[in-house]
N, C-alpha and C. Protein backbone atom coordinates (compact mmCIF):
# COMPACT_ATOMS: atom_id res chain seq x y z
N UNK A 1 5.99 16.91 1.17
CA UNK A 1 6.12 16.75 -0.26
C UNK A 1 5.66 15.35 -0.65
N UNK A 2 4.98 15.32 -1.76
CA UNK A 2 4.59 14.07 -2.40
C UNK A 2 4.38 14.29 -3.75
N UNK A 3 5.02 13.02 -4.35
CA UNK A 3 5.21 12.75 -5.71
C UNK A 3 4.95 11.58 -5.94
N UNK A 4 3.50 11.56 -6.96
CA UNK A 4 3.37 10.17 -7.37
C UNK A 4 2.61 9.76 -8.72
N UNK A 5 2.26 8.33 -9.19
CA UNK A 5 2.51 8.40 -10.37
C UNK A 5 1.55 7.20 -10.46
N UNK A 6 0.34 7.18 -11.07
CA UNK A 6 -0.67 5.94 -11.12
C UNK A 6 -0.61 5.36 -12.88
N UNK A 7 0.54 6.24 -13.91
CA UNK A 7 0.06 5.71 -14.97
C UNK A 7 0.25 4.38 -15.70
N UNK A 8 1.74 4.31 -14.96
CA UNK A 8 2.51 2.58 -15.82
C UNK A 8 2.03 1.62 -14.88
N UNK A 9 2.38 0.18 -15.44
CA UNK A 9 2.41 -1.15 -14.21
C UNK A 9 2.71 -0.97 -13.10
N UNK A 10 3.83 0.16 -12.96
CA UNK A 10 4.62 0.12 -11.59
C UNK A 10 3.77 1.78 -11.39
N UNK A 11 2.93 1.50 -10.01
CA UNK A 11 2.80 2.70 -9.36
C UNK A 11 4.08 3.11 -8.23
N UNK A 12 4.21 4.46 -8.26
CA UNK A 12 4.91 5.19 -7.05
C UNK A 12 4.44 5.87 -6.12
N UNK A 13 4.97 5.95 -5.38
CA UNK A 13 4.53 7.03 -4.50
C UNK A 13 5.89 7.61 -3.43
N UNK A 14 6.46 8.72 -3.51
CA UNK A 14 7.30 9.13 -2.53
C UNK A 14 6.76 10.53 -2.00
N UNK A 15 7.23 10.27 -0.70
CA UNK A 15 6.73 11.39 0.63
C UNK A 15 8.34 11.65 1.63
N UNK A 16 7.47 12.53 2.08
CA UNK A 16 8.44 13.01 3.37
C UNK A 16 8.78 11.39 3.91
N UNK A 17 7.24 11.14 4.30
CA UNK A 17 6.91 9.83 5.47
C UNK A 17 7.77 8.36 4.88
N UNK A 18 7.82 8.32 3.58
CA UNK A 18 8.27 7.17 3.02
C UNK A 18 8.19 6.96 1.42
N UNK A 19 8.25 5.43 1.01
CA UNK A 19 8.24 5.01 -0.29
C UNK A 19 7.40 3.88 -0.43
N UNK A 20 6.43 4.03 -1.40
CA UNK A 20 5.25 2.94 -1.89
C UNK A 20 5.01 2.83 -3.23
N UNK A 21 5.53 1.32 -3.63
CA UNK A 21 5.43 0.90 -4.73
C UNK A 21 4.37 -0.17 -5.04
N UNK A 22 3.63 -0.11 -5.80
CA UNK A 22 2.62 -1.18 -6.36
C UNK A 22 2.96 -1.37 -7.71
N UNK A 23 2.81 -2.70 -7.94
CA UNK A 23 2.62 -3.61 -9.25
C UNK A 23 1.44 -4.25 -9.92
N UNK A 24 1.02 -3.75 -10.54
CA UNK A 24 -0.08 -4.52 -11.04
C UNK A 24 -0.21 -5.78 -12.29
N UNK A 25 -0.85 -6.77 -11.81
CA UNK A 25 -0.61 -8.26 -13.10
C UNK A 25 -2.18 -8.32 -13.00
N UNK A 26 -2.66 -9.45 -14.19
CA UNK A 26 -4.03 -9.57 -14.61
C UNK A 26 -4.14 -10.53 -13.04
N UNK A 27 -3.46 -11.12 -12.10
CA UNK A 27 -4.25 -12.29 -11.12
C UNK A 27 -4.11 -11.08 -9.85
N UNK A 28 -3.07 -10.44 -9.31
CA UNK A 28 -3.39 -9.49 -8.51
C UNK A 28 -2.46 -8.39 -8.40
N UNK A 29 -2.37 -7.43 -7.55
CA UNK A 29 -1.38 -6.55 -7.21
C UNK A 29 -0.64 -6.69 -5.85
N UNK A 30 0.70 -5.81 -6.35
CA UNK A 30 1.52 -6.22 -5.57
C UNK A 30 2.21 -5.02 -4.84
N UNK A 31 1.65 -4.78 -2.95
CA UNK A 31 2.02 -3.67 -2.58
C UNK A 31 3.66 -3.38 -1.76
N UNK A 32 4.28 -2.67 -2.04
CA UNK A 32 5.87 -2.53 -1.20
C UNK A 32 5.57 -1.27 -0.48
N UNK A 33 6.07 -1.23 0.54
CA UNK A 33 5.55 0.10 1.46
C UNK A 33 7.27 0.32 2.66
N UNK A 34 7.59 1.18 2.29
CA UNK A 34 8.73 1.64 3.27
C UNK A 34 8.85 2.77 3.93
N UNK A 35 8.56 2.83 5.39
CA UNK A 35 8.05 4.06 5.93
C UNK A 35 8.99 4.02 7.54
N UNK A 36 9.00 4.73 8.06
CA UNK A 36 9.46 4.92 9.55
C UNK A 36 8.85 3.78 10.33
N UNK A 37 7.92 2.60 9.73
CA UNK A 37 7.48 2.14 10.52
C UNK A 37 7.80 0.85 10.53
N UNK A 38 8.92 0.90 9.38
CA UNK A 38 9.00 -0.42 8.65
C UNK A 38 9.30 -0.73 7.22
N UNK A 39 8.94 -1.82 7.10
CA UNK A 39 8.74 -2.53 5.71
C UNK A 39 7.73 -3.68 5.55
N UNK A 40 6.63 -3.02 4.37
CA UNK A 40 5.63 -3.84 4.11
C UNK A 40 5.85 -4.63 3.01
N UNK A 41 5.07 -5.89 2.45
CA UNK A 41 5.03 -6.39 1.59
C UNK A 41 3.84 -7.38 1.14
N UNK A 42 2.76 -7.02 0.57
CA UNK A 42 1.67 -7.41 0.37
C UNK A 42 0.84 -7.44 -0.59
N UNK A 43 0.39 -8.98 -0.84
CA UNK A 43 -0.27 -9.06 -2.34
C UNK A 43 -1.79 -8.97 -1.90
N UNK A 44 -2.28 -7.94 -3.22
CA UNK A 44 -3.43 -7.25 -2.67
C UNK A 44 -4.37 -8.14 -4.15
N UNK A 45 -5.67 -7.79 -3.95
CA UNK A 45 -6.84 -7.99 -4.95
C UNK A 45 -6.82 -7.31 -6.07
N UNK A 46 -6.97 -7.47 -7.59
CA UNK A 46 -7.00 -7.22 -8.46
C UNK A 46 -7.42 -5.64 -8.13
N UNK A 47 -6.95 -4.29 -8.73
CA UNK A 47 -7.66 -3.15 -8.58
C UNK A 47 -7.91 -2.56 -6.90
N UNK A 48 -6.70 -3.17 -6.60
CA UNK A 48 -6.84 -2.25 -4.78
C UNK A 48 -6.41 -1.17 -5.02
N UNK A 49 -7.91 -0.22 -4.24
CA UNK A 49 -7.40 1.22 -4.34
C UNK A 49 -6.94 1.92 -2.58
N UNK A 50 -6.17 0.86 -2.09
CA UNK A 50 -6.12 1.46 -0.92
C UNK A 50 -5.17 2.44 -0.59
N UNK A 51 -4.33 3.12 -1.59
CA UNK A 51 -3.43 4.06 -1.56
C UNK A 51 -4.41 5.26 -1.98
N UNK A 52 -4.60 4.91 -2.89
CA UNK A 52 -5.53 5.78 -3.81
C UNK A 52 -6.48 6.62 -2.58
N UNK A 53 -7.55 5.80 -2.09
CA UNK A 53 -8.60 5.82 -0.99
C UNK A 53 -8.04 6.55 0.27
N UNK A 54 -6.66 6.48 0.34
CA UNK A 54 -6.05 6.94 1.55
C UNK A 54 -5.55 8.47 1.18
N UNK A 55 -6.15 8.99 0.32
CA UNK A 55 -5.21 9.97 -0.41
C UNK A 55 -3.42 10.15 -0.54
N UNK A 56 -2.96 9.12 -0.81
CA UNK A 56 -1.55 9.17 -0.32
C UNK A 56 -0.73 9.30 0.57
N UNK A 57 -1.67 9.50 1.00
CA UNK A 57 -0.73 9.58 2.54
C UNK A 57 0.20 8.28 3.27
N UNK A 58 1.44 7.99 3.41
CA UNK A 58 1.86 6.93 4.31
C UNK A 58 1.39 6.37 4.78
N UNK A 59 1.49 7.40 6.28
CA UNK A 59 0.88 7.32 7.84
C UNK A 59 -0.28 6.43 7.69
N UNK A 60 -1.43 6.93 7.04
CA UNK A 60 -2.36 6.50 6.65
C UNK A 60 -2.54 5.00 5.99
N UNK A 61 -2.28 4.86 5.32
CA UNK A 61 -2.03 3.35 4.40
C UNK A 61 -0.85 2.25 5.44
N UNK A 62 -0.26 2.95 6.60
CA UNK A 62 0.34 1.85 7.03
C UNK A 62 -0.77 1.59 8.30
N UNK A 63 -1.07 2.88 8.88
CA UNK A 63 -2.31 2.46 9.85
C UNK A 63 -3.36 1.24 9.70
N UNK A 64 -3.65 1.89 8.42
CA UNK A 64 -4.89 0.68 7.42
C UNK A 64 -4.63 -0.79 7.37
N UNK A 65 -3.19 -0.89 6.82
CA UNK A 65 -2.76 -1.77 7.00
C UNK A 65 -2.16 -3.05 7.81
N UNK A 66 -2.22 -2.44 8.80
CA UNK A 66 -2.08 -2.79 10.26
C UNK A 66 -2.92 -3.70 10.78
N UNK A 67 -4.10 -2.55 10.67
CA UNK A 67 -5.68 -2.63 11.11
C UNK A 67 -6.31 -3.71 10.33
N UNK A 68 -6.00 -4.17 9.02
CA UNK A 68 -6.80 -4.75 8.32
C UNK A 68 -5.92 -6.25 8.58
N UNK A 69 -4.17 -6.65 8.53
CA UNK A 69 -3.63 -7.61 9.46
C UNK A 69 -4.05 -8.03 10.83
N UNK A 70 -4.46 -7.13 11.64
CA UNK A 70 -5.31 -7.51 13.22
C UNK A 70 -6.81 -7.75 12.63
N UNK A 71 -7.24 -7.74 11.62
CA UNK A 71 -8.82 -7.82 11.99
C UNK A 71 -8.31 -9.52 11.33
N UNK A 72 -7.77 -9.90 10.31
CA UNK A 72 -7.56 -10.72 9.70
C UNK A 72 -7.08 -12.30 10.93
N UNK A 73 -5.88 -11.37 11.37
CA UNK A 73 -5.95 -12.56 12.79
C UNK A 73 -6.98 -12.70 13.66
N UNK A 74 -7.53 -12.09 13.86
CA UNK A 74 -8.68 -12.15 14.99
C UNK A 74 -9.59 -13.54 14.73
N UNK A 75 -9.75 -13.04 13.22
CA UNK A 75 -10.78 -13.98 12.71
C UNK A 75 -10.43 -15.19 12.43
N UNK A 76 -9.17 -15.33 12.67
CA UNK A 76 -8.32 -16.75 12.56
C UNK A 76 -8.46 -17.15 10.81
N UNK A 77 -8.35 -18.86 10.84
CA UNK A 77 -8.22 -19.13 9.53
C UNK A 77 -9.35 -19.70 9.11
């Protein structure tokens, strides 16, 4: 089951897998992610569609997320 909601400031998203909330302001957005795997918390780029792009799915968007934290260390600062 999934239920979600792209129209106000505050996006939702609830699933079997978990709960994902985004905020959006004119400098950036702001992602909350609560899943079996955890708890995320991450300020994203103006207009991130990485929920969106993931078709909603959790699993998916925490994988991504993961993946895109390890590529980020790799590359150091």
């Amino acid at each position: 089951m999934k239920i979600y909601s792209e129209r106000w400031i505050i996006k939702y998203l609830l699933s079997d897998h978990g709960v994902c909330l985004g905020l959006d302001t004119k400098r950036c957005s702001y992602l909350f992610l609560l899943s079996r795997a955890g708890y995320t918390a991450q300020r994203r780029p103006v207009g991130d569609k990485v929920v969106e792009n993931l078709d909603y799915e959790i699993p998916l968007i925490v994988a991504e997320l993961r993946e895109e934290r390890r590529l980020s260390q790799r590359a150091g600062p």
